[in-house]
PDB file of N, CA and C in Angstrom:
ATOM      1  N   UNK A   1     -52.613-116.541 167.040  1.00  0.00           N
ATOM      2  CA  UNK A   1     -52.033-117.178 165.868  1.00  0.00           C
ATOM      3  C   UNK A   1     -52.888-118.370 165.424  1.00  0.00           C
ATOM      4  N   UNK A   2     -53.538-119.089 166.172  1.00  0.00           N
ATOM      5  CA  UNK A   2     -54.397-120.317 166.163  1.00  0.00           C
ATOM      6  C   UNK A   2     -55.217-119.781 165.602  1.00  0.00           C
ATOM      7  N   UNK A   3     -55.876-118.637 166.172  1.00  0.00           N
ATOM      8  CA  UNK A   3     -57.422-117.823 165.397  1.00  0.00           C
ATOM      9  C   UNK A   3     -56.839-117.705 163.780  1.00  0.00           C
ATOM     10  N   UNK A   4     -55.636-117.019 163.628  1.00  0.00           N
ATOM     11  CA  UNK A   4     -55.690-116.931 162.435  1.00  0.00           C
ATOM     12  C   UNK A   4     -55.719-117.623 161.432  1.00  0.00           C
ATOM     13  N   UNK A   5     -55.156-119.175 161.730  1.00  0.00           N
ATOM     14  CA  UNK A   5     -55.046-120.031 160.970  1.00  0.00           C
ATOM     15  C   UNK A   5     -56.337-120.604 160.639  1.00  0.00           C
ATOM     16  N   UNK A   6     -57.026-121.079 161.907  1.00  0.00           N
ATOM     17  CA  UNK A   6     -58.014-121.810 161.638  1.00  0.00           C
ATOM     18  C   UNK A   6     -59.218-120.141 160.732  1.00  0.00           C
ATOM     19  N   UNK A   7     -59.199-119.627 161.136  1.00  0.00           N
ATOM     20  CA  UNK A   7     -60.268-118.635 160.026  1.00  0.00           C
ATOM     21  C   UNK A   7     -59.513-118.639 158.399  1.00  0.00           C
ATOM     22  N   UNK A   8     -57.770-118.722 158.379  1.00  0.00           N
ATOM     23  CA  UNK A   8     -57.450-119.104 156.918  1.00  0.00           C
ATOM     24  C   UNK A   8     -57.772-120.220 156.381  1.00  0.00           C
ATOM     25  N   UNK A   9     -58.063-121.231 157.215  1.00  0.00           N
ATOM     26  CA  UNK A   9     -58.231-122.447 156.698  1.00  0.00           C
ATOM     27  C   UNK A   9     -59.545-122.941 156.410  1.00  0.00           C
ATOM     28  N   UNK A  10     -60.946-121.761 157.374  1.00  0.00           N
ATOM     29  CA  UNK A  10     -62.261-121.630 156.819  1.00  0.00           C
ATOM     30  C   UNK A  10     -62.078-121.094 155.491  1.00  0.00           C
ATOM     31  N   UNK A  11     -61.731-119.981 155.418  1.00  0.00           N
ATOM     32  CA  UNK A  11     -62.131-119.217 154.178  1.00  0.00           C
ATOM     33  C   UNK A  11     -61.592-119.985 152.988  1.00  0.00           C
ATOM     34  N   UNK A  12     -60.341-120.795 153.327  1.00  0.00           N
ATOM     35  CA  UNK A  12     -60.155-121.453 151.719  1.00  0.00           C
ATOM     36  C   UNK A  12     -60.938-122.782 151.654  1.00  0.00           C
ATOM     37  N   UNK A  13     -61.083-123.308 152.977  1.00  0.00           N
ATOM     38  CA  UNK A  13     -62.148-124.358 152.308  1.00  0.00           C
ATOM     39  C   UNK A  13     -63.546-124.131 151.775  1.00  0.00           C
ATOM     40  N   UNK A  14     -63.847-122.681 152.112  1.00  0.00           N
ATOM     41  CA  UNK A  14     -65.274-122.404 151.378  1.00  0.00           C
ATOM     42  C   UNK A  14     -65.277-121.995 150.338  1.00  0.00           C
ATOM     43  N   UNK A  15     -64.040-121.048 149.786  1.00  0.00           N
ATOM     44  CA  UNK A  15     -63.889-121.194 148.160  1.00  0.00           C
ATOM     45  C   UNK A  15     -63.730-122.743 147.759  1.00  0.00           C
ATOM     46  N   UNK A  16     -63.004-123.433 148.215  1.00  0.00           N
ATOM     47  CA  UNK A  16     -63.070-124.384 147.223  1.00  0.00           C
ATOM     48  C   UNK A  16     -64.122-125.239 147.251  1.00  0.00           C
ATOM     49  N   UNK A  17     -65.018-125.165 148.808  1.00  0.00           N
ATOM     50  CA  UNK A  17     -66.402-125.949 147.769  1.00  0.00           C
ATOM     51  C   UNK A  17     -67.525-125.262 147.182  1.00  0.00           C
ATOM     52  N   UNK A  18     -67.679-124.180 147.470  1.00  0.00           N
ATOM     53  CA  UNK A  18     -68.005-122.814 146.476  1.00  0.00           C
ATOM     54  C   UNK A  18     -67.757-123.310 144.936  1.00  0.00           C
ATOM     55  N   UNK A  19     -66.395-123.175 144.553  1.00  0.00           N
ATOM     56  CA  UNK A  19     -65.792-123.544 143.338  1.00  0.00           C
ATOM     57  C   UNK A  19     -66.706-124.455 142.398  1.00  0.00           C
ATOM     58  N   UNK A  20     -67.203-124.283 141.271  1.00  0.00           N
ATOM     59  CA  UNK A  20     -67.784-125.306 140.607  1.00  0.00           C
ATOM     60  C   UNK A  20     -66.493-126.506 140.231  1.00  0.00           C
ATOM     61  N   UNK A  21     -67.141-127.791 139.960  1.00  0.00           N
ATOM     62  CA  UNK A  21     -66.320-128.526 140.090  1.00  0.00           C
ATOM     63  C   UNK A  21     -65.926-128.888 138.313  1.00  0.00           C
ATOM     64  N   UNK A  22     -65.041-129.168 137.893  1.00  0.00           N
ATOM     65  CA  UNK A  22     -65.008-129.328 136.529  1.00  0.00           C
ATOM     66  C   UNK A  22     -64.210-130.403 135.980  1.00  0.00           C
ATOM     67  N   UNK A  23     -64.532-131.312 135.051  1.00  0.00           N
ATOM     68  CA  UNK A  23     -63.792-132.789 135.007  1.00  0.00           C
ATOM     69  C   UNK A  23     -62.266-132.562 134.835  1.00  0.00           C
ATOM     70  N   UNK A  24     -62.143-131.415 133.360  1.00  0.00           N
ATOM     71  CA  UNK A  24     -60.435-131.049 133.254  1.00  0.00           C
ATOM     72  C   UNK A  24     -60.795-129.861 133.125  1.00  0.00           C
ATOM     73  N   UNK A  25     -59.431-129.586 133.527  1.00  0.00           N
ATOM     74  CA  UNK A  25     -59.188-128.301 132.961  1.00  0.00           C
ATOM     75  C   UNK A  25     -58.332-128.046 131.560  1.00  0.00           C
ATOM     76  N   UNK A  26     -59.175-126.093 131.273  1.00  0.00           N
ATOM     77  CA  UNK A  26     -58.618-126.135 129.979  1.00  0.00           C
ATOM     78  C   UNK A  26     -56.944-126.140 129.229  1.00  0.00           C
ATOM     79  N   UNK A  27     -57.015-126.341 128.317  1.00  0.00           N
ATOM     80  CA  UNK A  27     -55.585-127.199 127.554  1.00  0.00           C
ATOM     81  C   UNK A  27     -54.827-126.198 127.960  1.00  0.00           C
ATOM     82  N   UNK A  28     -54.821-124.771 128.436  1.00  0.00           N
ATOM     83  CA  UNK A  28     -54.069-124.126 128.558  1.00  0.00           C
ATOM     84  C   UNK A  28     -53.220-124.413 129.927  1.00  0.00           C
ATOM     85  N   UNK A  29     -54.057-124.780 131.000  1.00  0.00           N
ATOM     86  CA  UNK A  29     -53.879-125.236 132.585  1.00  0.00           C
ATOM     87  C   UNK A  29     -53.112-127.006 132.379  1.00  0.00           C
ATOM     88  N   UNK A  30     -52.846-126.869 133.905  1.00  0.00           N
ATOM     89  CA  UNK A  30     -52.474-128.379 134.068  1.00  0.00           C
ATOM     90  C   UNK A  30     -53.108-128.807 135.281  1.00  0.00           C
ATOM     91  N   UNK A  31     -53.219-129.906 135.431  1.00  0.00           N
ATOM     92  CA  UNK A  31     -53.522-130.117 137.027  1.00  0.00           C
ATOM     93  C   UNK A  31     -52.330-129.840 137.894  1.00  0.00           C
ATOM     94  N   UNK A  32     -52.241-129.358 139.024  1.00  0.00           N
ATOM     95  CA  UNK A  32     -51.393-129.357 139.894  1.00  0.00           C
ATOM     96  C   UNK A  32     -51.692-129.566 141.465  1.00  0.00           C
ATOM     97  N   UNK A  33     -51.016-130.955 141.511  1.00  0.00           N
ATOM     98  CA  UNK A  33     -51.321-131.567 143.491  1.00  0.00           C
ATOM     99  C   UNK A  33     -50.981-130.888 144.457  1.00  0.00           C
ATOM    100  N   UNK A  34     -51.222-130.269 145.595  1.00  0.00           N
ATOM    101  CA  UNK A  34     -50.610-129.843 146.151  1.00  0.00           C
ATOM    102  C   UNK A  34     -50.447-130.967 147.317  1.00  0.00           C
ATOM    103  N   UNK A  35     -49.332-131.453 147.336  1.00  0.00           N
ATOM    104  CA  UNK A  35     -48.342-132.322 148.724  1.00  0.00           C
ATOM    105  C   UNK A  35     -48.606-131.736 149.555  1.00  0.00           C
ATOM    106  N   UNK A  36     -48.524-131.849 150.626  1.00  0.00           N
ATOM    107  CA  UNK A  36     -48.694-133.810 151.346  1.00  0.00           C
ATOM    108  C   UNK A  36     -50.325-133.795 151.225  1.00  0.00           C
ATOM    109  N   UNK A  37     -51.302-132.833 150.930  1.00  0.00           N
ATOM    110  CA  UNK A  37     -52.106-132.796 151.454  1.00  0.00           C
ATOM    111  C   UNK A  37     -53.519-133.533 150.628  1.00  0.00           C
ATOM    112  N   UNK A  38     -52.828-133.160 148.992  1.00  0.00           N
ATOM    113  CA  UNK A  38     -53.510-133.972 147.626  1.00  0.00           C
ATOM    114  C   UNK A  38     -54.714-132.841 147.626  1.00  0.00           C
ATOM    115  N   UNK A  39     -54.689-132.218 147.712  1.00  0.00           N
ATOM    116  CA  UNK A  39     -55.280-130.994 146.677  1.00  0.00           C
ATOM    117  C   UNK A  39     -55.104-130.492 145.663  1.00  0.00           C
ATOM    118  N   UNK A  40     -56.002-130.225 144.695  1.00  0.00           N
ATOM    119  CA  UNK A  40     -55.576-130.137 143.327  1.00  0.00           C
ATOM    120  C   UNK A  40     -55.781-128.855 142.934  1.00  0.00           C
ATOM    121  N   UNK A  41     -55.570-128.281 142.391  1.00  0.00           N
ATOM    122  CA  UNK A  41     -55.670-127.365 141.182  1.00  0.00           C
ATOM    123  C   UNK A  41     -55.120-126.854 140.324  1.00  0.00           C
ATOM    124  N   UNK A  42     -55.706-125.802 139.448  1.00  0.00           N
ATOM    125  CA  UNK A  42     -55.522-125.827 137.939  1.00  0.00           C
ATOM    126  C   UNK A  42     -54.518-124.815 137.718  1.00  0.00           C
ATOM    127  N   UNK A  43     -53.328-124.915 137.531  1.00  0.00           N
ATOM    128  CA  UNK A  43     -51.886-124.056 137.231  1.00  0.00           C
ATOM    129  C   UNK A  43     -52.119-123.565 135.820  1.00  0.00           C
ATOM    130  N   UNK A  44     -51.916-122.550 135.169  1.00  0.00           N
ATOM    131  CA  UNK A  44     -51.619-122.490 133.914  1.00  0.00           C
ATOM    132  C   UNK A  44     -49.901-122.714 134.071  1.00  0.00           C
ATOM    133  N   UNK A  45     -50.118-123.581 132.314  1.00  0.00           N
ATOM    134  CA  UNK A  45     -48.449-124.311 132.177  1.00  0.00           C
ATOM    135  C   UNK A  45     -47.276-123.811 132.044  1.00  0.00           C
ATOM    136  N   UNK A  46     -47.480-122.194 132.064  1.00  0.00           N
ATOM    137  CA  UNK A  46     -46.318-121.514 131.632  1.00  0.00           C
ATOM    138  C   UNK A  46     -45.916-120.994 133.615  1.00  0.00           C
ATOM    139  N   UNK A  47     -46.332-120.993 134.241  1.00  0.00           N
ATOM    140  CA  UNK A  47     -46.148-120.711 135.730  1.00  0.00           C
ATOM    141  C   UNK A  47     -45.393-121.727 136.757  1.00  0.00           C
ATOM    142  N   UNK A  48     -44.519-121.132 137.097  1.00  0.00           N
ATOM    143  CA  UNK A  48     -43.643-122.116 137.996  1.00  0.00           C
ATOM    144  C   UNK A  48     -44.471-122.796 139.679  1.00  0.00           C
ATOM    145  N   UNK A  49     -44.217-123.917 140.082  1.00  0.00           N
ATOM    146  CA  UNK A  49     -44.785-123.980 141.311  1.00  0.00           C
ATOM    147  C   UNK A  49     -43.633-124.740 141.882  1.00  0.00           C
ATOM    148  N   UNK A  50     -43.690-124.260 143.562  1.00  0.00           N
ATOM    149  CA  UNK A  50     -42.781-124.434 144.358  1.00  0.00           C
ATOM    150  C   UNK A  50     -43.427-124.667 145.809  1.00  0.00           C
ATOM    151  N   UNK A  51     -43.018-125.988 146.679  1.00  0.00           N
ATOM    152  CA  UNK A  51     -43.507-126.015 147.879  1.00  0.00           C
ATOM    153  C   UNK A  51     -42.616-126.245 148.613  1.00  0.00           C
ATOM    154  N   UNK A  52     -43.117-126.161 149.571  1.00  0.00           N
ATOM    155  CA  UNK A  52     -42.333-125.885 151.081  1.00  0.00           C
ATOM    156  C   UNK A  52     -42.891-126.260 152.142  1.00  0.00           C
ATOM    157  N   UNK A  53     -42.222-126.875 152.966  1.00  0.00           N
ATOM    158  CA  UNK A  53     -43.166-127.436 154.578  1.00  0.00           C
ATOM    159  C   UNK A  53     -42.251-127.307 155.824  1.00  0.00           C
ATOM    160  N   UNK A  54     -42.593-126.394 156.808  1.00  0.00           N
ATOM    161  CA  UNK A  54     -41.875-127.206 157.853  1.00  0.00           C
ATOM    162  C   UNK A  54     -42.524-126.851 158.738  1.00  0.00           C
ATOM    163  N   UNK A  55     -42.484-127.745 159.726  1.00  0.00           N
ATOM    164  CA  UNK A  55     -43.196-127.774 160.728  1.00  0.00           C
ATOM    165  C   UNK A  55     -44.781-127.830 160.462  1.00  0.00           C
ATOM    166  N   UNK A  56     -45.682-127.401 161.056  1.00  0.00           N
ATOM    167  CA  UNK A  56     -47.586-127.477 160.541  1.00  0.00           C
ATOM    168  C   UNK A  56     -47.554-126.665 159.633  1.00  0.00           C
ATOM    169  N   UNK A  57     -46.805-125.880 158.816  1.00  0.00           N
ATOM    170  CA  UNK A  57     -46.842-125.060 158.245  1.00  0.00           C
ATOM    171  C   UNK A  57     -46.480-125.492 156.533  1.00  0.00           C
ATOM    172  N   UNK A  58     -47.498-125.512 155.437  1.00  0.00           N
ATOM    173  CA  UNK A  58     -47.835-125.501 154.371  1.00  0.00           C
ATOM    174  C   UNK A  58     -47.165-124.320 153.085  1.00  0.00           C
ATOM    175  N   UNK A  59     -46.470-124.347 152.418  1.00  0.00           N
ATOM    176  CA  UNK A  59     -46.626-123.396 151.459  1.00  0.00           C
ATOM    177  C   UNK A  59     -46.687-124.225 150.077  1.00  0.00           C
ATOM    178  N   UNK A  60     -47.261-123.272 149.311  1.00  0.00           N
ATOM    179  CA  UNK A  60     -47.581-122.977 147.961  1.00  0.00           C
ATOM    180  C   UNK A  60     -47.509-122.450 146.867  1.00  0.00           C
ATOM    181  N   UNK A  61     -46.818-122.095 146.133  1.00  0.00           N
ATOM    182  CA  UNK A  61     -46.398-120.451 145.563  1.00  0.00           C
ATOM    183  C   UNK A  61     -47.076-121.019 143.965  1.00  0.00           C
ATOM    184  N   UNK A  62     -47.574-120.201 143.144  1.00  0.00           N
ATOM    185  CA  UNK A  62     -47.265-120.023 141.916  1.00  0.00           C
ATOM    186  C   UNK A  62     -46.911-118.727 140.812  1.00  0.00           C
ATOM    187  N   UNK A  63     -46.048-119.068 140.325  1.00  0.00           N
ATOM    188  CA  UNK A  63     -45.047-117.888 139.745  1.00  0.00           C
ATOM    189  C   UNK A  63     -44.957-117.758 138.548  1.00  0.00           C
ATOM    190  N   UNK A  64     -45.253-116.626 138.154  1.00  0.00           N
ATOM    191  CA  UNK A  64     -45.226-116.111 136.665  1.00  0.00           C
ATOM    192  C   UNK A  64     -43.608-115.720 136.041  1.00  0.00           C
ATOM    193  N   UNK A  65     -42.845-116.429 135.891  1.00  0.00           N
ATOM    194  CA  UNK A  65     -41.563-115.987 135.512  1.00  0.00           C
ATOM    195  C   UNK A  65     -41.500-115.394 133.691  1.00  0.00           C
ATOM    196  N   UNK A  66     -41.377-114.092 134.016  1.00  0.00           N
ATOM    197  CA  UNK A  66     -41.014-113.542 132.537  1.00  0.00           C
ATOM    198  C   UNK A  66     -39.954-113.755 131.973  1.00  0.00           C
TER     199      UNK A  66
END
């Protein structure tokens, strides 16, 4: 379970410094923090976001509600 985490937690930190970096994002997006941890990224505004924590454990969701 440890293996898995720590290899999830490689692979997203190498997309995100992979990621080109960009001052804003476009008018369509918003910024969005992700708690506790202050990571950011770019939500489009019509998509719901929802977090969750317990224990070492992180969530994130973003949701397209029709």
């Amino acid at each position: 379970m440890k293996a898995m985490k720590a290899t999830l937690t490689a692979i997203i930190l190498a997309l995100a410094v992979s990621a080109p970096a960009a001052d804003a994002p476009p008018t369509e997006f918003v910024t969005q923090i992700l708690e506790p941890t202050g990571g950011k990224i770019s939500r489009p505004k019509n998509w719901f976001y929802h977090e969750g924590h317990h224990g070492p454990v992180y969530d994130w969701m973003l949701i397209l509600l029709c």
